[in-house]
PDB file of N, CA and C in Angstrom:
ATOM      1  N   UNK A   1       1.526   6.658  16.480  1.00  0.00           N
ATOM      2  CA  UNK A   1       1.476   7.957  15.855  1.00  0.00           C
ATOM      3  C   UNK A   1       2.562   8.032  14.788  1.00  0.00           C
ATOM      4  N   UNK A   2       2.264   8.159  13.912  1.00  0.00           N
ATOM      5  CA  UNK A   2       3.144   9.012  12.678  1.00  0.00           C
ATOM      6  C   UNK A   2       3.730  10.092  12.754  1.00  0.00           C
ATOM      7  N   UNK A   3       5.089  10.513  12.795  1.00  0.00           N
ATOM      8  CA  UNK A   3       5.693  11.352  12.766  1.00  0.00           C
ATOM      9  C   UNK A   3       6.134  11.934  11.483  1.00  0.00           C
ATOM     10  N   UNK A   4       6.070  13.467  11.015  1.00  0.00           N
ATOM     11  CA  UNK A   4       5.863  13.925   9.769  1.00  0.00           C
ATOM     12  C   UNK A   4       7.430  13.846   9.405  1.00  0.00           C
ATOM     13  N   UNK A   5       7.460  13.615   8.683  1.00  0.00           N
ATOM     14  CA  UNK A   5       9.102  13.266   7.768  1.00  0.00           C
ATOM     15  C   UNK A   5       9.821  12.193   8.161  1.00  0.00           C
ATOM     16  N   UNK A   6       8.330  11.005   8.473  1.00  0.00           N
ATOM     17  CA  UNK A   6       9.101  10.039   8.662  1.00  0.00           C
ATOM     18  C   UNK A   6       9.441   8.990   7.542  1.00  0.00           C
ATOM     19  N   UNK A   7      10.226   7.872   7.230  1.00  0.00           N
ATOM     20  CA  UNK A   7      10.126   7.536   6.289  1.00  0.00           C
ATOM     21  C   UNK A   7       8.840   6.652   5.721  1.00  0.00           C
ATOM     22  N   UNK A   8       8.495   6.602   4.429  1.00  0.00           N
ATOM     23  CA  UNK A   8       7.272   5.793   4.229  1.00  0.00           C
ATOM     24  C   UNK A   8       7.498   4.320   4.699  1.00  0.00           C
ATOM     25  N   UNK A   9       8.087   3.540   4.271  1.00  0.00           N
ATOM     26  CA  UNK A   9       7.863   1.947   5.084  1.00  0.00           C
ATOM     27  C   UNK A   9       7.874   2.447   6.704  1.00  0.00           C
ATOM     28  N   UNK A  10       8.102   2.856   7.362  1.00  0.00           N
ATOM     29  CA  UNK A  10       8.584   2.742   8.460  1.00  0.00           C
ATOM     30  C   UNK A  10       7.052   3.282   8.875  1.00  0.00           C
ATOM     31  N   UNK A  11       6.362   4.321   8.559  1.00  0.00           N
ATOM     32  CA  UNK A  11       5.133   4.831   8.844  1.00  0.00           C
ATOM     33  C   UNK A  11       4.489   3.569   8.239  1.00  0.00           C
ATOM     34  N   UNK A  12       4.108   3.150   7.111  1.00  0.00           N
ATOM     35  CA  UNK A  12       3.323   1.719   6.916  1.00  0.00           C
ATOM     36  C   UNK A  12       3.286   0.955   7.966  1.00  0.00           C
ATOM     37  N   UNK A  13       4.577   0.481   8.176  1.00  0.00           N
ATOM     38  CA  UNK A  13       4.792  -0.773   9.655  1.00  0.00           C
ATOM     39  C   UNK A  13       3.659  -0.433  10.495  1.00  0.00           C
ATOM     40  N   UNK A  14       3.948   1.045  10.927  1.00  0.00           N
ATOM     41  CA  UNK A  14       3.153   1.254  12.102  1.00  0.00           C
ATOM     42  C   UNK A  14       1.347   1.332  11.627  1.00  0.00           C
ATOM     43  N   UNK A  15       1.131   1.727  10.965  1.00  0.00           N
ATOM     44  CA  UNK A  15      -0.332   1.244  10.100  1.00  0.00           C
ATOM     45  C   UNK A  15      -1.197  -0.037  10.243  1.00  0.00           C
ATOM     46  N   UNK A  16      -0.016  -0.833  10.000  1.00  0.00           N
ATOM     47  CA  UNK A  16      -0.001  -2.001   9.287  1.00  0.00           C
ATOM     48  C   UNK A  16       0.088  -2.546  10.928  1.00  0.00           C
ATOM     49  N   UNK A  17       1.172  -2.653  11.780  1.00  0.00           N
ATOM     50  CA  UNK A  17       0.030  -2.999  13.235  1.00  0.00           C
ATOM     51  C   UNK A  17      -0.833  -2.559  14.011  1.00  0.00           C
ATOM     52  N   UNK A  18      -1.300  -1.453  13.622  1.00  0.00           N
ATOM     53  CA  UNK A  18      -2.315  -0.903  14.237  1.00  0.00           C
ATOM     54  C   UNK A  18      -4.096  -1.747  13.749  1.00  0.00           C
ATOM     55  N   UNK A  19      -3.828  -1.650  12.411  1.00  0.00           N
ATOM     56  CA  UNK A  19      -4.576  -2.493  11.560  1.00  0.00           C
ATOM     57  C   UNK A  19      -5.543  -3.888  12.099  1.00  0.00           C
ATOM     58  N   UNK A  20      -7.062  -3.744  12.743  1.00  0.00           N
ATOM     59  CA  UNK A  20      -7.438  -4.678  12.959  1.00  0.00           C
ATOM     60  C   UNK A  20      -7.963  -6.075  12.228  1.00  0.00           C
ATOM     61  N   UNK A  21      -7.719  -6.449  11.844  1.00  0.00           N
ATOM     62  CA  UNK A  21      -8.248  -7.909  10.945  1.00  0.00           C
ATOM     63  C   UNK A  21      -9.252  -8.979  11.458  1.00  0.00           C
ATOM     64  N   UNK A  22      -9.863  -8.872  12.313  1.00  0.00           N
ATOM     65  CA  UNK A  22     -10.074  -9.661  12.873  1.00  0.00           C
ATOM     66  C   UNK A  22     -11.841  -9.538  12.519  1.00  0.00           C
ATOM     67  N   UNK A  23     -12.387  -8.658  11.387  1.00  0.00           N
ATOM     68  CA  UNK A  23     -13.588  -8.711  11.113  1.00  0.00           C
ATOM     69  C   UNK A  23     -13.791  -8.324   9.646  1.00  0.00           C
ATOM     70  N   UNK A  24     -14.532  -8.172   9.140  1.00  0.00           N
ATOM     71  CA  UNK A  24     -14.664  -7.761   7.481  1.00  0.00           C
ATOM     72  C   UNK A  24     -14.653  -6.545   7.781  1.00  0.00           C
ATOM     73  N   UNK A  25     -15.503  -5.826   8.798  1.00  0.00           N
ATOM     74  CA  UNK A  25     -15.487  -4.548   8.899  1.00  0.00           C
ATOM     75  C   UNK A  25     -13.597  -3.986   9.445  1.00  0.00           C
ATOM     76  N   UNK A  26     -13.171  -4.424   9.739  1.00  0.00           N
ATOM     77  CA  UNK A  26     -11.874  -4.071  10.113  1.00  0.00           C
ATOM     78  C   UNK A  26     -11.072  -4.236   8.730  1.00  0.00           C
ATOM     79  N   UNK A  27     -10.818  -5.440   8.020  1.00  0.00           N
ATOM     80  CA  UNK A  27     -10.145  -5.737   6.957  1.00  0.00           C
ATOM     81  C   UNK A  27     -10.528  -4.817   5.996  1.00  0.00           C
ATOM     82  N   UNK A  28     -11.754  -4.313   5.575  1.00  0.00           N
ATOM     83  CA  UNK A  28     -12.439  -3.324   4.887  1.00  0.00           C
ATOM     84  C   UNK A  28     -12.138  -1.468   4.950  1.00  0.00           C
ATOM     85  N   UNK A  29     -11.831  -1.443   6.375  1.00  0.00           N
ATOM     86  CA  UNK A  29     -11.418  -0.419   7.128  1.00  0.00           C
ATOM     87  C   UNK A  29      -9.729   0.236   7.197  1.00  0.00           C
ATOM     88  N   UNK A  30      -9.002  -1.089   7.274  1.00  0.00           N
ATOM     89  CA  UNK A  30      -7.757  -1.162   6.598  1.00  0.00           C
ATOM     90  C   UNK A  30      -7.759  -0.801   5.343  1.00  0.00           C
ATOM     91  N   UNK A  31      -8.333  -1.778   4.345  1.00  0.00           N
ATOM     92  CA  UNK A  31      -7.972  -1.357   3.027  1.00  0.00           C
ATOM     93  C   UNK A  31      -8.171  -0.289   1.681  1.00  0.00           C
ATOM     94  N   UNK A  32      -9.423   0.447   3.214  1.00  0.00           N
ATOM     95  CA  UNK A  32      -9.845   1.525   2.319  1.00  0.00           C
ATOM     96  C   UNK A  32      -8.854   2.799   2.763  1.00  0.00           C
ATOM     97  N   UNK A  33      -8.305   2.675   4.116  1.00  0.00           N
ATOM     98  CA  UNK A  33      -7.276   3.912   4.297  1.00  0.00           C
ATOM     99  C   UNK A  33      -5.846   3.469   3.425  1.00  0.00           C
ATOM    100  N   UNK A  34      -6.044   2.519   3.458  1.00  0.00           N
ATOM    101  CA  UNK A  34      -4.736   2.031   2.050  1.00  0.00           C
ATOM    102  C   UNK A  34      -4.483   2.645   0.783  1.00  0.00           C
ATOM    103  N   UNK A  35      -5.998   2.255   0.111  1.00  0.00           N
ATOM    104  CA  UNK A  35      -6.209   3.014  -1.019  1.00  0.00           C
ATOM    105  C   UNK A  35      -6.279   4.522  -0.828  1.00  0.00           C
ATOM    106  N   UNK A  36      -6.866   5.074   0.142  1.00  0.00           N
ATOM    107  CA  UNK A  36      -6.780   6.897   0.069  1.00  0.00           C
ATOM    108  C   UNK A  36      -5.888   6.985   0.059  1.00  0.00           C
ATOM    109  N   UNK A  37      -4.667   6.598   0.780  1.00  0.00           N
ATOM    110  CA  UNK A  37      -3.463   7.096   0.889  1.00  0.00           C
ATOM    111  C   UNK A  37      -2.990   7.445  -0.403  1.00  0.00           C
ATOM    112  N   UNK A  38      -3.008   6.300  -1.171  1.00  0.00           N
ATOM    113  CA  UNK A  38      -2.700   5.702  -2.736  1.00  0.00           C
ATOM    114  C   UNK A  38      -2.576   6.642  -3.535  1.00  0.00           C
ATOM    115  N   UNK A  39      -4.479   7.502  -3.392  1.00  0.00           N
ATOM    116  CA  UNK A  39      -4.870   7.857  -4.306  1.00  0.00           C
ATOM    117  C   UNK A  39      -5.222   9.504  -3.798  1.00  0.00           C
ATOM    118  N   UNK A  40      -4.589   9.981  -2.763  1.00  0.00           N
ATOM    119  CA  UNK A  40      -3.874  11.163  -2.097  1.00  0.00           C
ATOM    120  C   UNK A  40      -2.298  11.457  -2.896  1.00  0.00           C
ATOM    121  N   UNK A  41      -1.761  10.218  -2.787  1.00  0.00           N
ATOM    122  CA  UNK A  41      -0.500  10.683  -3.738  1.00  0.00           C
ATOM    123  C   UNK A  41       0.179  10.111  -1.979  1.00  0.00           C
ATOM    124  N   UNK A  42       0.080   9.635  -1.098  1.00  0.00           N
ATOM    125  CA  UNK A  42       1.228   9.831   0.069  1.00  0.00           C
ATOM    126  C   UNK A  42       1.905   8.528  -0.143  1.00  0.00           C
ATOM    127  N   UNK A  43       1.449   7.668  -0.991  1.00  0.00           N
ATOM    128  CA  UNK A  43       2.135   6.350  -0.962  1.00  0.00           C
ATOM    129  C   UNK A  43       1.964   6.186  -2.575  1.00  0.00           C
ATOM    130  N   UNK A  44       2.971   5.124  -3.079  1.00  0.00           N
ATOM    131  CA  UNK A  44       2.866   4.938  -4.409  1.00  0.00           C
ATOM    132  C   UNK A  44       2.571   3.313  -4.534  1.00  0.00           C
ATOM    133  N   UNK A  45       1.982   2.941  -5.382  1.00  0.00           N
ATOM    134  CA  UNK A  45       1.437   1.726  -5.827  1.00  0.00           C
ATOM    135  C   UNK A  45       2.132   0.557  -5.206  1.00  0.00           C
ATOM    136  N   UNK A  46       3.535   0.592  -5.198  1.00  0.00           N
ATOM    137  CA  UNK A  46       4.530  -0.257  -4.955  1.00  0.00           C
ATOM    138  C   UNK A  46       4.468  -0.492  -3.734  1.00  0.00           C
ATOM    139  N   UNK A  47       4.485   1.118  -2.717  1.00  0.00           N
ATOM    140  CA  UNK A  47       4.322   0.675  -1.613  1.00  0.00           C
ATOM    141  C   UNK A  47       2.904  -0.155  -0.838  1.00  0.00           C
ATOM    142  N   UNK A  48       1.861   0.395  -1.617  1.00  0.00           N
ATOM    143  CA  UNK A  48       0.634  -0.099  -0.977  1.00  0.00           C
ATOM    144  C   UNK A  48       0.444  -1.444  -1.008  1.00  0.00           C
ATOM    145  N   UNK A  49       1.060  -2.157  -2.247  1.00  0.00           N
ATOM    146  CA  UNK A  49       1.530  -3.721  -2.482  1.00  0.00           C
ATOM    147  C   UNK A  49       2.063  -4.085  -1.222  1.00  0.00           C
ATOM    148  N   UNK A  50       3.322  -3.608  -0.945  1.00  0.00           N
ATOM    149  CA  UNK A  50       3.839  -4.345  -0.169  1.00  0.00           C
ATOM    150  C   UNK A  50       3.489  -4.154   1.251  1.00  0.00           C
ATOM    151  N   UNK A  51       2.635  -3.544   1.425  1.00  0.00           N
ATOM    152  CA  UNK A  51       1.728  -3.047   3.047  1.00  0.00           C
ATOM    153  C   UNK A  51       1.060  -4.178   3.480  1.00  0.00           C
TER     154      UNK A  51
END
């Protein structure tokens, strides 16, 4: 769970193992809540790179 005012890398981490990979549909599934985030404004370019 994400806690609100938490810092952004630190909320990524937790994303980022939650994150299943282990199918196209998973890798696909990841990278599209990546980009909303992105393109919500909650993360900036830089960070989604380094996710």
């Amino acid at each position: 769970m994400i806690e609100k005012g938490e810092p952004t890398k630190e909320a990524l981490e937790k994303i980022s193992n939650a994150m299943k990979f282990d199918s196209t549909k998973g890798i696909n599934d990841s990278i599209t809540a990546l980009i909303a985030l992105k393109d919500q404004g909650k993360i900036t370019a830089d960070e989604l790179q380094e996710a």
